[in-house]
Protein backbone atom coordinates (compact mmCIF):
# COMPACT_ATOMS: atom_id res chain seq x y z
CA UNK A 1 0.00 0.00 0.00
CA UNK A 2 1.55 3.31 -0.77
CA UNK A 3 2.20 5.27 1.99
CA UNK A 4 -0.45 9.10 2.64
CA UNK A 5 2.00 12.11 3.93
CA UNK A 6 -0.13 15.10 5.12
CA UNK A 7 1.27 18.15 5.49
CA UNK A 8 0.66 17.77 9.57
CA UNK A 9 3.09 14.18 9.17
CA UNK A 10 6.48 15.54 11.08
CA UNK A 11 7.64 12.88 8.59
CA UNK A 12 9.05 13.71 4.93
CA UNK A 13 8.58 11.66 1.59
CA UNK A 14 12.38 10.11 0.84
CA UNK A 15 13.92 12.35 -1.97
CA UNK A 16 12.71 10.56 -5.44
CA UNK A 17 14.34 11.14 -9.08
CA UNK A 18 12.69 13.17 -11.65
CA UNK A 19 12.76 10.55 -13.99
CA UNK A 20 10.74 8.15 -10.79
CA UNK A 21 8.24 10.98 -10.65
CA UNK A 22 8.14 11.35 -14.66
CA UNK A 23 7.06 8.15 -14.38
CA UNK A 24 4.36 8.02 -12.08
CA UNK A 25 2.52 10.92 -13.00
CA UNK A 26 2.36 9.94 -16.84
CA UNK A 27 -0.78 10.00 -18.54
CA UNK A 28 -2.30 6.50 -18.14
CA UNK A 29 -3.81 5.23 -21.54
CA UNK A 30 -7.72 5.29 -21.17
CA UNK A 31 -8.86 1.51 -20.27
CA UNK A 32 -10.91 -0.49 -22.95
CA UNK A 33 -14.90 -0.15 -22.74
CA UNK A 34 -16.23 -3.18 -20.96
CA UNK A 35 -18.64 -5.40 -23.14
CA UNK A 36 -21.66 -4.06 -22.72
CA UNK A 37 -23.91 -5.44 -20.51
CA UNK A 38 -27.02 -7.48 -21.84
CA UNK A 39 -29.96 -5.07 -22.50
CA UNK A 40 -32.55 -8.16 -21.51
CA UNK A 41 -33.17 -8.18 -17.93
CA UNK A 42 -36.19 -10.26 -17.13
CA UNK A 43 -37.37 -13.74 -19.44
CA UNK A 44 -40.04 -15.90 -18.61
CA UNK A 45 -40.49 -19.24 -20.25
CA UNK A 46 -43.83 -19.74 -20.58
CA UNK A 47 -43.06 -22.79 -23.07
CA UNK A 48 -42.24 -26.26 -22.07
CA UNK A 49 -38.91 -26.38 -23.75
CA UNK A 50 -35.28 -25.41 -22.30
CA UNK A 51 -34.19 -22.32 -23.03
CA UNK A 52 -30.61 -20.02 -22.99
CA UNK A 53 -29.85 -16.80 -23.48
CA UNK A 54 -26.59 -15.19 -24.40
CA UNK A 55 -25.15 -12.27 -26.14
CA UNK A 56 -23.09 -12.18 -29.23
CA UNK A 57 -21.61 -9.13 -31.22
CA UNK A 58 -22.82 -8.39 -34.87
CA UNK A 59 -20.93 -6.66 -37.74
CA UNK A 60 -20.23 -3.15 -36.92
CA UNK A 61 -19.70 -3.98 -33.41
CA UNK A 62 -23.18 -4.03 -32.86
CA UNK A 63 -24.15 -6.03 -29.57
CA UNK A 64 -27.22 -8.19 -29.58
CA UNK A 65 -29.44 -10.21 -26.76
CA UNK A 66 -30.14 -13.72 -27.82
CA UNK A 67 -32.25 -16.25 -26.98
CA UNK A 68 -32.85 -19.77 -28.08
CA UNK A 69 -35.44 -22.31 -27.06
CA UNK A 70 -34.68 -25.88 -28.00
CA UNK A 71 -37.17 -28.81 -28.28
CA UNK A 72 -36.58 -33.03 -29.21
CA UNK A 73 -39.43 -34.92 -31.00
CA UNK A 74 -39.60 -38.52 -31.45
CA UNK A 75 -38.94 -39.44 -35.30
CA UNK A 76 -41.76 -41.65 -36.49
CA UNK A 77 -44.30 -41.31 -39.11
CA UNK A 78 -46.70 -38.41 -39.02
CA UNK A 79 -46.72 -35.31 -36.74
CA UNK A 80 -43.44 -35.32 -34.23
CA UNK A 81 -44.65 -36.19 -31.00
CA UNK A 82 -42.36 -34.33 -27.82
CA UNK A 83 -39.43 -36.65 -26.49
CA UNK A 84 -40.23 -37.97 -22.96
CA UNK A 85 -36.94 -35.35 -22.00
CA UNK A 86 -35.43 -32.45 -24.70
CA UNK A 87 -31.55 -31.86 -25.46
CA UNK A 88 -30.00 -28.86 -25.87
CA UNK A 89 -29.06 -26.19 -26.22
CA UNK A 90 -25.66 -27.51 -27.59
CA UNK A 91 -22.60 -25.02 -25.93
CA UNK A 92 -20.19 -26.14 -28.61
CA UNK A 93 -19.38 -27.83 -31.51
CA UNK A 94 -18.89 -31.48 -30.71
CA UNK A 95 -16.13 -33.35 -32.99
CA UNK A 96 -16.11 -37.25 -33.29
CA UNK A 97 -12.28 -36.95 -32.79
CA UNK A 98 -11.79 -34.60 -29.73
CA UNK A 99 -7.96 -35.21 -30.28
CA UNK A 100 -8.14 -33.61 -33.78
CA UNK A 101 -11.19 -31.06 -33.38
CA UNK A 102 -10.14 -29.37 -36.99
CA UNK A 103 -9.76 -33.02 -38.61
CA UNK A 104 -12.62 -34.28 -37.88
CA UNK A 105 -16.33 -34.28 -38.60
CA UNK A 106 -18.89 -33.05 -35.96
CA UNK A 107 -21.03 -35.21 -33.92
CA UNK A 108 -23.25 -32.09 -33.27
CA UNK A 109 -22.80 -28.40 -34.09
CA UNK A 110 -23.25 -25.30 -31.59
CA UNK A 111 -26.64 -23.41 -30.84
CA UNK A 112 -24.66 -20.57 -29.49
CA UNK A 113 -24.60 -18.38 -32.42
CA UNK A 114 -25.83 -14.38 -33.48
CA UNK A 115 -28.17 -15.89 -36.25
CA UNK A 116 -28.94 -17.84 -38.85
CA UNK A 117 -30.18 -15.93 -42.46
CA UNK A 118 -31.73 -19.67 -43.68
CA UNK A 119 -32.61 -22.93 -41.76
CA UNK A 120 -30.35 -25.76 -40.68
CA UNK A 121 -31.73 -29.19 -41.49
CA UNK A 122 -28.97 -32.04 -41.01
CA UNK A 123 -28.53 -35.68 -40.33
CA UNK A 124 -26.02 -37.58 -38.03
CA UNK A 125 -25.96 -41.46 -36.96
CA UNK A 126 -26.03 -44.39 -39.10
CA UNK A 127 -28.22 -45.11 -42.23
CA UNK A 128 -29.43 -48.87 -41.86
CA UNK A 129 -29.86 -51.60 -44.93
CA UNK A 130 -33.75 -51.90 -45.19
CA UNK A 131 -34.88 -55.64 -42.81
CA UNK A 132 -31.60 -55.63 -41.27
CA UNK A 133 -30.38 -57.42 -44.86
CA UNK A 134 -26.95 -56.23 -45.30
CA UNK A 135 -26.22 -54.82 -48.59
CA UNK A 136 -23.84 -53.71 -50.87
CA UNK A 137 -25.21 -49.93 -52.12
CA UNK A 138 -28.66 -48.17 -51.67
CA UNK A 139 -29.72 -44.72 -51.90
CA UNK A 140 -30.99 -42.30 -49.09
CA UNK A 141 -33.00 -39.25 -49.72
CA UNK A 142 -33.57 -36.03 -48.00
CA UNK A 143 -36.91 -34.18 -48.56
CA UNK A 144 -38.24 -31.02 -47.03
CA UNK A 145 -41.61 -29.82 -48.27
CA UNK A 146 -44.37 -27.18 -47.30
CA UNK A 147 -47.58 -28.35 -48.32
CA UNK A 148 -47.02 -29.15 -52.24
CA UNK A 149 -43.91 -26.73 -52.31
CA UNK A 150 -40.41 -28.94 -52.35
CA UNK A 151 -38.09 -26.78 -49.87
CA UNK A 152 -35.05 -29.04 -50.35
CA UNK A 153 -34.30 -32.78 -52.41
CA UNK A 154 -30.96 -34.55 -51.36
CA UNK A 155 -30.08 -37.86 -52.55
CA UNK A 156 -26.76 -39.75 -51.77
CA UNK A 157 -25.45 -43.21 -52.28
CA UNK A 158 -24.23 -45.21 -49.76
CA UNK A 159 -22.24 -48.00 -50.16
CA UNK A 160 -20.43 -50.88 -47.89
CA UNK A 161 -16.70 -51.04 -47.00
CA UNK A 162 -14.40 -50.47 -50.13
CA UNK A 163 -10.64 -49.70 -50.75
CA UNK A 164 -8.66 -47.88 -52.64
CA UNK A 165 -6.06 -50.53 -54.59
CA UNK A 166 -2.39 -49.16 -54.62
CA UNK A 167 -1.08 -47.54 -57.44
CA UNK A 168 2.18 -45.12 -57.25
CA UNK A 169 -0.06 -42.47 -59.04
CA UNK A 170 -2.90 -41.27 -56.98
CA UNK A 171 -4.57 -40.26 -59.62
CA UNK A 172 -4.39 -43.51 -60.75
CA UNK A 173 -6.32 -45.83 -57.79
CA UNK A 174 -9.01 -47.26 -58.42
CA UNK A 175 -12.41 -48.18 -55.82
CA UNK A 176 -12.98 -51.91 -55.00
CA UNK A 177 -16.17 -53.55 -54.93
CA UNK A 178 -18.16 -52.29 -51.99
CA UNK A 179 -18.77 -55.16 -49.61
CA UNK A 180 -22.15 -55.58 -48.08
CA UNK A 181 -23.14 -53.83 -44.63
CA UNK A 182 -25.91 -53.28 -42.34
CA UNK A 183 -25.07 -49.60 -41.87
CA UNK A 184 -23.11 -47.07 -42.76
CA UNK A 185 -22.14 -43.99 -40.39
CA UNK A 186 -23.11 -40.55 -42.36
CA UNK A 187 -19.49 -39.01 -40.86
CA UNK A 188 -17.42 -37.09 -43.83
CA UNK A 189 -14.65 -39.75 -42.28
CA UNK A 190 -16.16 -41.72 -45.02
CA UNK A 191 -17.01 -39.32 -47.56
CA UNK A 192 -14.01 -37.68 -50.46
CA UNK A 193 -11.34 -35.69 -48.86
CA UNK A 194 -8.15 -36.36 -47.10
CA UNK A 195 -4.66 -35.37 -46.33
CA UNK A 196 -1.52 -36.12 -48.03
CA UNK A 197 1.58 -34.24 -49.50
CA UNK A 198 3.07 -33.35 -52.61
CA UNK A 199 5.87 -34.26 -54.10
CA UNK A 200 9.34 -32.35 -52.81
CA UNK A 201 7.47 -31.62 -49.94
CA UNK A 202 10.08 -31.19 -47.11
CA UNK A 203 10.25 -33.94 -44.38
CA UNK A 204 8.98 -31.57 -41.32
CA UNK A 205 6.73 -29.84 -44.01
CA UNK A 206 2.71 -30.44 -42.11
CA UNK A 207 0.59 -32.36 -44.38
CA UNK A 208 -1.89 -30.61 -46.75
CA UNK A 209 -5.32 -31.04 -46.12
CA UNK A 210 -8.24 -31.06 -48.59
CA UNK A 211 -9.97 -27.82 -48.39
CA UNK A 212 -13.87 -29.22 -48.07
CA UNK A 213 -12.98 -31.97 -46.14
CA UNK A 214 -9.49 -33.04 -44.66
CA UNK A 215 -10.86 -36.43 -42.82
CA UNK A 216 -12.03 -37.86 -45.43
CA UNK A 217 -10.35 -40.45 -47.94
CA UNK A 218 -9.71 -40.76 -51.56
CA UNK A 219 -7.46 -37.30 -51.66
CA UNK A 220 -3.58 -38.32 -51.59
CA UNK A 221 -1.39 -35.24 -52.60
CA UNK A 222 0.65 -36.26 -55.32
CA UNK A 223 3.41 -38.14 -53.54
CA UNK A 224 3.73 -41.55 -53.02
CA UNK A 225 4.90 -43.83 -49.65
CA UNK A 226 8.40 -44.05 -50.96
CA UNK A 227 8.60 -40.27 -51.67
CA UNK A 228 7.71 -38.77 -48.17
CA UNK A 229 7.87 -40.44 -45.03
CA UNK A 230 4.53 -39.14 -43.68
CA UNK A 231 2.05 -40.24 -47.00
CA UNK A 232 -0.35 -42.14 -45.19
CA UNK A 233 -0.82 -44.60 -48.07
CA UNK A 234 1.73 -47.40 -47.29
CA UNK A 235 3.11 -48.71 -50.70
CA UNK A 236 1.44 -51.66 -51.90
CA UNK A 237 -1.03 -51.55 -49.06
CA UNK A 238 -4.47 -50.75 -49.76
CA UNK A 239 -6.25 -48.10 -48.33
CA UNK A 240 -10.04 -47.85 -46.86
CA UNK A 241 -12.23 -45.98 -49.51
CA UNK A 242 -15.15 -43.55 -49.13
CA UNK A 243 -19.07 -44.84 -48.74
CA UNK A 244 -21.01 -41.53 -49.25
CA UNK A 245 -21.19 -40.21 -52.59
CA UNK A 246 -23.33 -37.89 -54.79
CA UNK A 247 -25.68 -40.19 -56.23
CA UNK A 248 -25.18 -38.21 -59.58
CA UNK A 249 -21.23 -38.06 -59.69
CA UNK A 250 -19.47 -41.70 -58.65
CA UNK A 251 -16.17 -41.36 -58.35
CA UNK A 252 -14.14 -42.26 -60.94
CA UNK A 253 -10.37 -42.15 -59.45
CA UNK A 254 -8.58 -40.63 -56.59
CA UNK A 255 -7.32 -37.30 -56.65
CA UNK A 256 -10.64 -36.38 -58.93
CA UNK A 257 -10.16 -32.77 -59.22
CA UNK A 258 -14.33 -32.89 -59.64
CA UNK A 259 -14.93 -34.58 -56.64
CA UNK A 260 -16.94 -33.30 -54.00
CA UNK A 261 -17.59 -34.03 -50.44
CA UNK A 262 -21.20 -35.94 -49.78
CA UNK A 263 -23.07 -36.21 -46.50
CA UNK A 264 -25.96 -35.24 -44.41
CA UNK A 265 -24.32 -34.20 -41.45
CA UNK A 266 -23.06 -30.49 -40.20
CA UNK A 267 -19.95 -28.60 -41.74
CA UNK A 268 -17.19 -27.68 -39.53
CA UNK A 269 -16.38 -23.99 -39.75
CA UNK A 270 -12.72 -24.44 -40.90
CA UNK A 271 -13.66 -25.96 -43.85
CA UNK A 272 -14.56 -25.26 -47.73
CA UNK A 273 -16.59 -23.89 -48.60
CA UNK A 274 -18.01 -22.36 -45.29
CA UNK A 275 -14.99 -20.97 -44.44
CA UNK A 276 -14.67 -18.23 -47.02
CA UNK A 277 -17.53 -16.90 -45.75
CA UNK A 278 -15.59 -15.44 -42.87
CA UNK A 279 -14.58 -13.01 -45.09
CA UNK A 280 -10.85 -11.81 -45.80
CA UNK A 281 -8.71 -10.72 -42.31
CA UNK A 282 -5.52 -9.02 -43.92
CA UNK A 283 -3.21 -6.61 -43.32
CA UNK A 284 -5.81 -3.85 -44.16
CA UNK A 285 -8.38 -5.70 -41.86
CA UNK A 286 -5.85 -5.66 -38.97
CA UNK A 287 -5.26 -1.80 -39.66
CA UNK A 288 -8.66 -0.98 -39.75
CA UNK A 289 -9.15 -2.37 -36.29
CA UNK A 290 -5.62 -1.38 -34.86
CA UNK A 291 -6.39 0.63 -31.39
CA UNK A 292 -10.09 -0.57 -30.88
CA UNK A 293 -11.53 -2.76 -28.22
CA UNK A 294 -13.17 -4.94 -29.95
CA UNK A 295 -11.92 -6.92 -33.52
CA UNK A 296 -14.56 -6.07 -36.02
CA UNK A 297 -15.68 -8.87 -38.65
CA UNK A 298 -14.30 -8.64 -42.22
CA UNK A 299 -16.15 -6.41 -44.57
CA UNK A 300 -16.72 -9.28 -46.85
CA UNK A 301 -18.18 -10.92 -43.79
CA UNK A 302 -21.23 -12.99 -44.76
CA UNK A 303 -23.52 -14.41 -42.57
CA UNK A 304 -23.81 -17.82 -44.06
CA UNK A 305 -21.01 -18.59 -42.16
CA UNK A 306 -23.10 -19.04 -39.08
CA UNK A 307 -25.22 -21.92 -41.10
CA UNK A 308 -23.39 -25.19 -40.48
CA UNK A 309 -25.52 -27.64 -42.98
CA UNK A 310 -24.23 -28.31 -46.50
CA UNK A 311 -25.19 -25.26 -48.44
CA UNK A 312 -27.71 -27.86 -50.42
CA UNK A 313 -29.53 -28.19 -47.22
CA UNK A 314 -30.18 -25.27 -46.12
CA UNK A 315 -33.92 -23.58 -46.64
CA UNK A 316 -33.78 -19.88 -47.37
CA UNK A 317 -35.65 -17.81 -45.01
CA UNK A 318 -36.39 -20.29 -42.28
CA UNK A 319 -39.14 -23.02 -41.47
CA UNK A 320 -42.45 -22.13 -40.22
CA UNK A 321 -42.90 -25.22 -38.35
CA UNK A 322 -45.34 -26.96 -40.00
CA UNK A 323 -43.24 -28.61 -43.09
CA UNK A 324 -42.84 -32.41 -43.73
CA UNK A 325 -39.57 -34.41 -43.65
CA UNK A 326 -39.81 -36.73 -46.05
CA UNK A 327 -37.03 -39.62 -45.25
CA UNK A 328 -36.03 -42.82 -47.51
CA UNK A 329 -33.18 -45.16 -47.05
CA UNK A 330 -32.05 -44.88 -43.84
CA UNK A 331 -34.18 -46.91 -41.69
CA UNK A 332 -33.68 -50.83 -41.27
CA UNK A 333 -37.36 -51.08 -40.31
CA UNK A 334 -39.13 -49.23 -42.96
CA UNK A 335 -38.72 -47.65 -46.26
CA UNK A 336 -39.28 -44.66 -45.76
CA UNK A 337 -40.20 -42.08 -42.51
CA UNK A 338 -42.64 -39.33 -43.99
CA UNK A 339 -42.81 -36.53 -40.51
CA UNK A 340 -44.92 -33.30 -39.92
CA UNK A 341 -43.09 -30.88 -37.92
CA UNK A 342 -44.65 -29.89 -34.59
CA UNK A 343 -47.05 -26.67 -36.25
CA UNK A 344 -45.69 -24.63 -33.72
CA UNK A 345 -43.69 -21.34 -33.43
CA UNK A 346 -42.66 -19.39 -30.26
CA UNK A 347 -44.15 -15.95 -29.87
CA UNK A 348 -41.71 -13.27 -28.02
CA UNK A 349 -43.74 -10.72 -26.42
CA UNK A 350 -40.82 -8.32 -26.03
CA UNK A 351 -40.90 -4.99 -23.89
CA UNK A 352 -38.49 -1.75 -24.30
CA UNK A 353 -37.24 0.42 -21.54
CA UNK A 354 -39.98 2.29 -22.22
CA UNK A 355 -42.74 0.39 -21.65
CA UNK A 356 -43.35 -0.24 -25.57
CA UNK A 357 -44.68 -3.52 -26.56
CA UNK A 358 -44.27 -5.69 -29.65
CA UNK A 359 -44.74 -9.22 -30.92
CA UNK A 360 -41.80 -11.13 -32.77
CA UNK A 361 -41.51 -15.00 -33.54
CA UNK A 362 -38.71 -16.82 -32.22
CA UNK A 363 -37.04 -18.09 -36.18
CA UNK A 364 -36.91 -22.03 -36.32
CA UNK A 365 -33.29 -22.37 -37.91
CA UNK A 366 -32.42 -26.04 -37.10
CA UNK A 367 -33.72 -29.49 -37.53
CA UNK A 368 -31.08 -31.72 -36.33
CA UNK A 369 -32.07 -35.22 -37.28
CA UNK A 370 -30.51 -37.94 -34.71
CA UNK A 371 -30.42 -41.52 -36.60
CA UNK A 372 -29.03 -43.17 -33.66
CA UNK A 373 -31.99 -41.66 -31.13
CA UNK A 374 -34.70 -41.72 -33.57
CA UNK A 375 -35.34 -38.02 -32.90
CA UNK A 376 -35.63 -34.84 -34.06
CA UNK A 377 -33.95 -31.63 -32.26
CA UNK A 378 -35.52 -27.88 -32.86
CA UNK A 379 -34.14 -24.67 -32.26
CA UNK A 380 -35.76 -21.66 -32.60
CA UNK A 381 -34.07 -18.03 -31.99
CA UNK A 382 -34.86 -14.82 -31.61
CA UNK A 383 -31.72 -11.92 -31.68
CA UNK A 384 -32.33 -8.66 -30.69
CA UNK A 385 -30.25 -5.41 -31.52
CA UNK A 386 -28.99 -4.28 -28.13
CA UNK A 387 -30.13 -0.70 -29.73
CA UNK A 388 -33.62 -1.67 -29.32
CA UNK A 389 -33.46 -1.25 -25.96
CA UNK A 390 -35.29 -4.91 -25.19
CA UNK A 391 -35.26 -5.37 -21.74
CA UNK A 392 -38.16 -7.77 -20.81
CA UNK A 393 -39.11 -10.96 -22.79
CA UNK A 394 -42.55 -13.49 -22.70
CA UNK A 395 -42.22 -17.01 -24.70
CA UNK A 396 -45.09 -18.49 -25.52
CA UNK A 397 -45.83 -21.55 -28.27
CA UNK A 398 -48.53 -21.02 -30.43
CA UNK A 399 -50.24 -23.36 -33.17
CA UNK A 400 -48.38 -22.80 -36.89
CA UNK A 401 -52.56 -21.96 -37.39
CA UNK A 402 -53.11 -18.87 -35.67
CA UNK A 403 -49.96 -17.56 -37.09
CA UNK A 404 -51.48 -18.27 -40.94
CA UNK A 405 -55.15 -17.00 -39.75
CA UNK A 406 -54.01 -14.01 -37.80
CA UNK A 407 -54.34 -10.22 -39.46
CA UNK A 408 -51.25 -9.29 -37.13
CA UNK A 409 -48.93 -12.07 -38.07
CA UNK A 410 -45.65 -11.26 -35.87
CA UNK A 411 -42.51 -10.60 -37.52
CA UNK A 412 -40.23 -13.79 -38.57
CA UNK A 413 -43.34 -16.12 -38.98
CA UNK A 414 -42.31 -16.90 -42.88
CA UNK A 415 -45.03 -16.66 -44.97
């Protein structure tokens, strides 16, 4: 504790330096702005689903409130029925390989996010051979519809345990026979992609990675075994091939410069093509945002980047909650799954500081079908500008019905 003199103490300060006292009464740089606090004080549930809220900063700095409310429905043929207990909301992004978080493909993906500008619908577990018959290759389709209106069509072939046979060229290995199976786990592990290196790649050099997917198999590099000590193809050895394809595209060869990535499942947000949406953080980016508190997002920042299904299954605007899954080849025990959604959406009766009341809907922006658990996870959100000045929030659920009937539809109910 630094010592008070007085002018009454019969004691004296000890004689300091000017450069000591130079020192001590320099100007003192101004302390970064805290975050700002959350503008939402009070938020009653009046739902039966969990619920978080958070805050999360915007381009431009701009702080918002957010809130999600997440529900799981039992997957079975028509309207989803509410799980006997409901998961979420998901903290983080959950890799299969926990070891290698930026090598591998996601078990589940995050509900902590600003926003999403389109919905999320994805698949994870195992798709089954139809009466437990194992099989060599089937299809599995994806359908999202409203009404008569097809929202998305996915279709991908899956196939049993294959291998690539050795050749010194990559480019040059060829796909086995698949063998049959009685499932196959929808996991980009077993989709196109990879890791490999190049020839005169340097011993130490880190392997390259393929940009859309470096866990999968079927990209090499160029170099061979014998030519770099870290190729992961031993020579001679064959080497376990991909079972998820685009059912339009087989693959041909390794190394296919055509040759896209296939699966149901999330994206992580280090890879192709969802990573360019980050936008470009260069030396003009770091200049820009030299001296401030907070590091702004790129310019070219777009916020697709927050949407973590393949860009083919995402639904533009949202869900309304009352569209069909329609689900074929993935189930041992029946053909096909068709499933209403639950016709609800979540009203937010939000007030200002002011007293001023308004009426938004929470924006469904995930179905997160669970193969393995034969359910269906839903997470709705609702993000509010700090600038609003939102500082009390009611959830209700209401019937998709009211929302079509209703003069006053609340904002974010898509049409």
């Amino acid at each position: 504790m630094r010592r008070k003199f007085s002018v009454r103490s019969r004691r004296q300060p000890p004689p300091v330096s000017e450069s000591w006292w130079r020192t001590r009464t320099a100007p003192v740089a101004e302390p970064a702005p805290p975050i700002p606090v959350p503008r939402l004080k009070q938020l009653r549930n009046g739902t039966s689903f969990p619920h978080f809220q958070f805050d999360k900063m915007g381009k431009g700095r701009r702080f918002h409130d957010v809130v999600v409310v997440c529900a799981s429905f039992v997957l079975a043929p028509g309207r989803l029925e509410p799980a006997a207990s409901h998961h979420g909301p998901v903290f983080a992004d959950e890799p299969w390989d926990v070891a290698h978080p930026t090598l591998s493909s996601l078990r589940e993906a995050t509900d902590v996010l600003l926003r999403k500008p389109g919905a999320d619908v994805y698949v994870t577990g195992a798709a089954r051979a139809l009466d437990w018959t194992p099989r060599s290759e089937w299809h599995a389709e994806l359908l999202v519809h409203r009404q008569c209106e097809p929202l998305l069509k996915k279709t991908l072939r899956l196939t049993g345990p294959r291998q690539w046979n050795w050749h010194e060229d990559a480019a040059q290995r060829r796909l086995s026979d698949p063998q049959p199976t009685l499932a196959v786990p929808l996991r980009y592990e077993l989709a196109y992609g990879g890791w490999g290196f190049d020839k005169g790649d340097d011993e130490s050099a880190p392997p390259r990675t393929h940009a859309a997917n470096p866990c999968g198999s079927g990209w090499f590099g160029s170099a061979a075994r014998e030519e770099h000590p870290g190729g992961r193809h031993g020579t001679g050895q064959p080497f376990y091939g991909p079972q998820l394809e685009h059912a339009a595209t087989a693959l041909q060869h390794a190394n296919q410069e055509d040759a896209r990535p296939a699966g149901f499942g999330p994206v992580a947000r280090f890879w192709q093509p969802r990573v360019a949406l980050a936008g470009t953080y260069d030396d003009a980016w770091r200049e820009r945002n030299a001296g401030q508190p907070y590091m702004d997002y790129a310019d070219d920042f777009d916020e697709r980047f927050f949407q973590y299904a393949p860009a083919d299954q995402v639904v533009a605007g949202g869900l309304r909650g009352d569209e069909s899954l329609l689900m074929s080849g993935f189930f041992a025990s029946t053909p096909r799954i068709e499933a209403e959604l639950p016709r609800l959406w979540i009203e937010a009766l939000c007030r200002n500081g002011a007293g001023a009341e308004r009426s938004e809907a929470m924006k469904l922006d995930t179905v997160h079908v669970d193969l393995d658990e034969m359910l269906v996870h839903l997470t709705w959100r609702l993000t509010l500008d700090q600038a609003l000045d939102t500082v009390a929030v009611d959830l209700f659920d209401r019937p998709v019905a009211e929302a079509a009937a209703g003069n006053g539809t609340p904002q974010g109910v898509p049409a």
